[in-house]
Protein backbone atom coordinates (compact mmCIF):
# COMPACT_ATOMS: atom_id res chain seq x y z
CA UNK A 1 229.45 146.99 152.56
CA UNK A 2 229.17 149.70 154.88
CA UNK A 3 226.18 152.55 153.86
CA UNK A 4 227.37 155.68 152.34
CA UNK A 5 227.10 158.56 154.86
CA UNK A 6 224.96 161.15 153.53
CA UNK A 7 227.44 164.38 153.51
CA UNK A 8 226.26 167.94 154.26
CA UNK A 9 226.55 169.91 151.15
CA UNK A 10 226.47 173.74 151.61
CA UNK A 11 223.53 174.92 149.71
CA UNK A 12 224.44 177.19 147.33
CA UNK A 13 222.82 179.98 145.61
CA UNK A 14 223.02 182.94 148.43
CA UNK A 15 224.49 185.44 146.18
CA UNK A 16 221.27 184.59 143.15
CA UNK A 17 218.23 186.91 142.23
CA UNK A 18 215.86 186.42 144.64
CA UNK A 19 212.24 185.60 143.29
CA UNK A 20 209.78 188.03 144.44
CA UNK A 21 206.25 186.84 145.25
CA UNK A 22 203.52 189.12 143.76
CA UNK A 23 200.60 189.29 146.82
CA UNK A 24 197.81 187.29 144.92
CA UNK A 25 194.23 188.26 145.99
CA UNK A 26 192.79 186.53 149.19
CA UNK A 27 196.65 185.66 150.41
CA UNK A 28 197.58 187.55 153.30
CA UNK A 29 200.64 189.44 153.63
CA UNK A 30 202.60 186.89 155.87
CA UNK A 31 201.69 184.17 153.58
CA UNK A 32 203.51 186.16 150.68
CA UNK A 33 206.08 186.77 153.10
CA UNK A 34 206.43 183.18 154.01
CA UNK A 35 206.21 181.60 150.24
CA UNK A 36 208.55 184.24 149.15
CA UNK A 37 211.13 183.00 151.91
CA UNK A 38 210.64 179.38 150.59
CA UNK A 39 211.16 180.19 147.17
CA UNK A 40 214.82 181.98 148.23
CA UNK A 41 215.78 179.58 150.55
CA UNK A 42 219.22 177.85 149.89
CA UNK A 43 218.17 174.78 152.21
CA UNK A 44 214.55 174.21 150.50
CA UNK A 45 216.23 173.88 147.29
CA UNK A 46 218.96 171.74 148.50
CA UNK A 47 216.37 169.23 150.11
CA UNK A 48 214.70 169.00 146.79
CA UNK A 49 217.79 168.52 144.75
CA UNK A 50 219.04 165.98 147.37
CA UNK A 51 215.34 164.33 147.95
CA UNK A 52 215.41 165.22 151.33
CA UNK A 53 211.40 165.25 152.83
CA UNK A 54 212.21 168.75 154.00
CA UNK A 55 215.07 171.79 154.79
CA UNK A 56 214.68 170.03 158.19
CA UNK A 57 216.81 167.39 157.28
CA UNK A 58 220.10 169.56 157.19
CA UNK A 59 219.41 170.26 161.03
CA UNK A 60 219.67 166.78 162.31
CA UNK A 61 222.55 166.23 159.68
CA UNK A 62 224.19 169.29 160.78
CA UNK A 63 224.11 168.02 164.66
CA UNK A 64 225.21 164.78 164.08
CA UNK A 65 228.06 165.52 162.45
CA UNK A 66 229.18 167.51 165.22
CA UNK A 67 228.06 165.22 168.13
CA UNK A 68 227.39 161.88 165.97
CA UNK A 69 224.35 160.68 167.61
CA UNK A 70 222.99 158.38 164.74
CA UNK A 71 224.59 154.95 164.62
CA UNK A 72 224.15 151.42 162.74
CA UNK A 73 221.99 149.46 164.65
CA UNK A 74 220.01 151.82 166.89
CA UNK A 75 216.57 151.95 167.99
CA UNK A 76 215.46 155.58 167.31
CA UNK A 77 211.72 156.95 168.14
CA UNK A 78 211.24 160.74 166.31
CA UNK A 79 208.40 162.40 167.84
CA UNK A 80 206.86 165.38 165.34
CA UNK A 81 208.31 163.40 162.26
CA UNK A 82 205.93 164.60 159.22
CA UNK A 83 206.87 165.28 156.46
CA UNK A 84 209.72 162.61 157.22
CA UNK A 85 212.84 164.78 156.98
CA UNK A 86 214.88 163.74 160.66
CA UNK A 87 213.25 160.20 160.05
CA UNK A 88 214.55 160.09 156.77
CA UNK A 89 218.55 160.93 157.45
CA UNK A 90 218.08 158.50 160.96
CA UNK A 91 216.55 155.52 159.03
CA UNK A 92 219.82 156.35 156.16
CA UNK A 93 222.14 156.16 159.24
CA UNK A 94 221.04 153.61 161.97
CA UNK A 95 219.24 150.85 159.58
CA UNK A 96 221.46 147.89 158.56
CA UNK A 97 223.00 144.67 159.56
CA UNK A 98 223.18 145.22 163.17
CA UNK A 99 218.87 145.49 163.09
CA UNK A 100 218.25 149.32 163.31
CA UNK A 101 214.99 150.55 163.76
CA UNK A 102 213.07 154.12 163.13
CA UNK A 103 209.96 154.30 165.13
CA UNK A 104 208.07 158.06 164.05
CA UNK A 105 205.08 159.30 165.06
CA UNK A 106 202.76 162.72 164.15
CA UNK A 107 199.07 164.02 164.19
CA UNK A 108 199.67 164.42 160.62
CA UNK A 109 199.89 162.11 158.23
CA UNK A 110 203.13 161.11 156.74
CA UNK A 111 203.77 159.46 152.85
CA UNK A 112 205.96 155.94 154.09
CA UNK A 113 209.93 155.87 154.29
CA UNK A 114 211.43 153.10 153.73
CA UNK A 115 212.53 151.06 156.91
CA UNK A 116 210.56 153.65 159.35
CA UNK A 117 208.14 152.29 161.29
CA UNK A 118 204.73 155.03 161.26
CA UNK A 119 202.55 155.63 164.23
CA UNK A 120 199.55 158.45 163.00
CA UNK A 121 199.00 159.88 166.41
CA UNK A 122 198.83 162.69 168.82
CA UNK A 123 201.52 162.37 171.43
CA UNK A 124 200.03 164.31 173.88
CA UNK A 125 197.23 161.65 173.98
CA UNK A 126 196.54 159.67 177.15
CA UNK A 127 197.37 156.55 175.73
CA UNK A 128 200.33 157.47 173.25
CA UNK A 129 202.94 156.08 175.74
CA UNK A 130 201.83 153.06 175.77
CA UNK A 131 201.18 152.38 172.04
CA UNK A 132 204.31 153.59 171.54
CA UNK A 133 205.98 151.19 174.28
CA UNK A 134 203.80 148.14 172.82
CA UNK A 135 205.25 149.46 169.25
CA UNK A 136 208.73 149.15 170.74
CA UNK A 137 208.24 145.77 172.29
CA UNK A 138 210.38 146.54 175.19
CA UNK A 139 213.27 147.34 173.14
CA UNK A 140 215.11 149.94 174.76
CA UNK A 141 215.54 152.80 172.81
CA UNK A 142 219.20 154.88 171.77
CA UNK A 143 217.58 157.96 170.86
CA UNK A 144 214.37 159.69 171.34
CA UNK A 145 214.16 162.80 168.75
CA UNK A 146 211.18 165.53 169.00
CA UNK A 147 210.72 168.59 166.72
CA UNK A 148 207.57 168.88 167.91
CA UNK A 149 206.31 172.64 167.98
CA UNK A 150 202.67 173.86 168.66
CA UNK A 151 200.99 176.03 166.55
CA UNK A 152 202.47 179.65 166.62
CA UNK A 153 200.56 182.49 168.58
CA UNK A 154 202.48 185.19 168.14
CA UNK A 155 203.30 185.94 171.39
CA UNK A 156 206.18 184.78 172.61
CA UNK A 157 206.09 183.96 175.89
CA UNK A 158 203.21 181.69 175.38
CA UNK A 159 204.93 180.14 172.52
CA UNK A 160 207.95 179.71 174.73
CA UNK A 161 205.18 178.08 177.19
CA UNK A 162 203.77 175.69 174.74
CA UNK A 163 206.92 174.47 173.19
CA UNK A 164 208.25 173.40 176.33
CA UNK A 165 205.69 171.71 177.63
CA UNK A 166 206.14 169.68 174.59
CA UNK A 167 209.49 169.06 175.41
CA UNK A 168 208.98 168.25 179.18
CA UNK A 169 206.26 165.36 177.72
CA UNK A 170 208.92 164.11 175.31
CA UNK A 171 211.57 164.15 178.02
CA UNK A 172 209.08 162.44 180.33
CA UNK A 173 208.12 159.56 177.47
CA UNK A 174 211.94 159.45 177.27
CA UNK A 175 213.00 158.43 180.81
CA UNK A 176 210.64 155.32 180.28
CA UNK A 177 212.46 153.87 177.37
CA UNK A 178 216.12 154.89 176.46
CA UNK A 179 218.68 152.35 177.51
CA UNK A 180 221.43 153.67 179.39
CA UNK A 181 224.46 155.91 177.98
CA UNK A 182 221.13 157.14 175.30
CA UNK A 183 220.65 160.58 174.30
CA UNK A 184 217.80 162.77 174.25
CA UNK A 185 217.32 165.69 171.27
CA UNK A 186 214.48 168.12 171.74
CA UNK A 187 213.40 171.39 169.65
CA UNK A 188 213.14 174.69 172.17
CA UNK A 189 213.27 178.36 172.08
CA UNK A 190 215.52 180.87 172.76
CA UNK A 191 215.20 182.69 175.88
CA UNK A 192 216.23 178.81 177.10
CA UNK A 193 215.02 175.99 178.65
CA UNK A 194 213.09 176.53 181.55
CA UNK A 195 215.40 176.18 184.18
CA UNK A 196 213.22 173.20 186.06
CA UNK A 197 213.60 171.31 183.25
CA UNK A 198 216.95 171.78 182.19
CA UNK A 199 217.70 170.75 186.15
CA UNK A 200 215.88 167.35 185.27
CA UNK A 201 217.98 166.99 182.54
CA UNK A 202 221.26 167.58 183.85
CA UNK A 203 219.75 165.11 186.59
CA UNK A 204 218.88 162.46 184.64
CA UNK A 205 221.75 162.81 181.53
CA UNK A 206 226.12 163.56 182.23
CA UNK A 207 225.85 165.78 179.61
CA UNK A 208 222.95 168.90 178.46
CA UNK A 209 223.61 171.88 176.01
CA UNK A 210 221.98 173.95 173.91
CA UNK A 211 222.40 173.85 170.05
CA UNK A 212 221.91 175.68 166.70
CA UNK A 213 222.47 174.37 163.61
CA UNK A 214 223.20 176.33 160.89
CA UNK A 215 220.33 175.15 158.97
CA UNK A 216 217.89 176.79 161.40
CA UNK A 217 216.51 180.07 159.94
CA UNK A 218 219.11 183.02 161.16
CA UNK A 219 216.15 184.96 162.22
CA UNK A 220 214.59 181.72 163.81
CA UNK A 221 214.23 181.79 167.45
CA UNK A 222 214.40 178.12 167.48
CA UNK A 223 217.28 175.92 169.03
CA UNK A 224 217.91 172.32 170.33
CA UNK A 225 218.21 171.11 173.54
CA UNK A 226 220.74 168.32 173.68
CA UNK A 227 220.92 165.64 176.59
CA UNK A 228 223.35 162.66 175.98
CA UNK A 229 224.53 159.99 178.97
CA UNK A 230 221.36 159.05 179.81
CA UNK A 231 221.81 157.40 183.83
CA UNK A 232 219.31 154.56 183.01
CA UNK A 233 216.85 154.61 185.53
CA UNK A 234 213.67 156.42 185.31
CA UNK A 235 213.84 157.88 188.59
CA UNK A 236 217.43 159.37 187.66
């Protein structure tokens, strides 16, 4: 029998009381500000009620739906997985009869998902490449995933910096293993992709845009960039 496809349900709950967060002594400001967010969220309580790993889930749900990336039998590698959430909605869609496989991988450490392969380790490493490409055994790879994000400054531009260095690694660790026609989904920021990199993109994949899902925070300045076509050769 075919698996049930995890639907989207729109969380509810917008219109409710919020829950205030009294500011506890020794917690700063923005962590009130931050636990008091969680505690209204719509998508945090969904993911619990649903047993989703985290809100994150509902993004890669959200984007599939519209552009159905995840499919039975594909080899998927999810850079930045922990806690599990975009592992845990591609291992629901892509494992089965037809020999899926869910290859994740994060500095932090991550409790195990059933069917999903676990690599604890920093992919900016010099050898994380290549125990990732012994991992895959020279099975070429459908779709490489990152919501990798460094650690916030607070200034923007360097954020902007950071994150997309991360993407331009993931992009490059990318080109080395997805088998042609295989897409590419990478966390960015507004303000764009840098325009070299989006050029290696279009370059390398027939088609690149930018998305938001609705499940990103509205005053977020996170989106997705979204490469699918890959032209199979690592040299594009």
């Amino acid at each position: 029998m075919p698996r049930e496809r995890r639907r989207v349900r729109k969380p509810v709950g917008r219109g409710a009381l919020k829950s205030r967060v009294k500011t506890a002594k020794g917690r700063k400001p923005a962590s009130t500000r931050w636990l008091q967010r969680q505690l209204n969220d719509p998508y945090v309580a969904a993911a619990k009620r649903q047993g989703l790993r985290s809100r994150a889930a509902f993004k890669l749900m959200e984007i599939d739906d519209a552009h159905g990336l995840l499919k039975s039998g594909q080899c998927v590698v999810d850079l930045g997985a922990a806690p599990g959430g975009w592992s845990q909605v591609a291992a629901e869609k892509v494992m089965g009869p037809g020999g899926g496989r869910v290859i994740a991988l994060d500095l932090a450490e991550m409790e195990p998902i059933a069917g999903v392969e676990f690599l604890q380790l920093d992919f900016t490493a010099a050898n994380a490449h290549e125990i990732l490409a012994k991992q895959l055994s020279g099975r070429p790879v459908d779709l490489v995933l990152s919501d990798m994000a460094a650690p916030a400054t607070g200034h923007k531009q360097t954020d902007h910096l950071r994150i997309v260095a991360l993407c331009e690694a993931a992009f490059d660790f990318a080109g080395t293993v997805l088998a042609p026609d295989g897409a590419f989904l990478c966390k960015v920021l507004q303000g764009g992709t840098e325009q070299r990199l989006l050029s290696e993109l279009k370059r390398c994949f027939k088609r690149v845009r930018h998305v938001k899902p609705r499940a990103s925070r509205a005053g977020s300045a996170e989106l997705y960039v979204l490469a699918e076509g890959y032209r199979g050769s690592p040299n594009c």
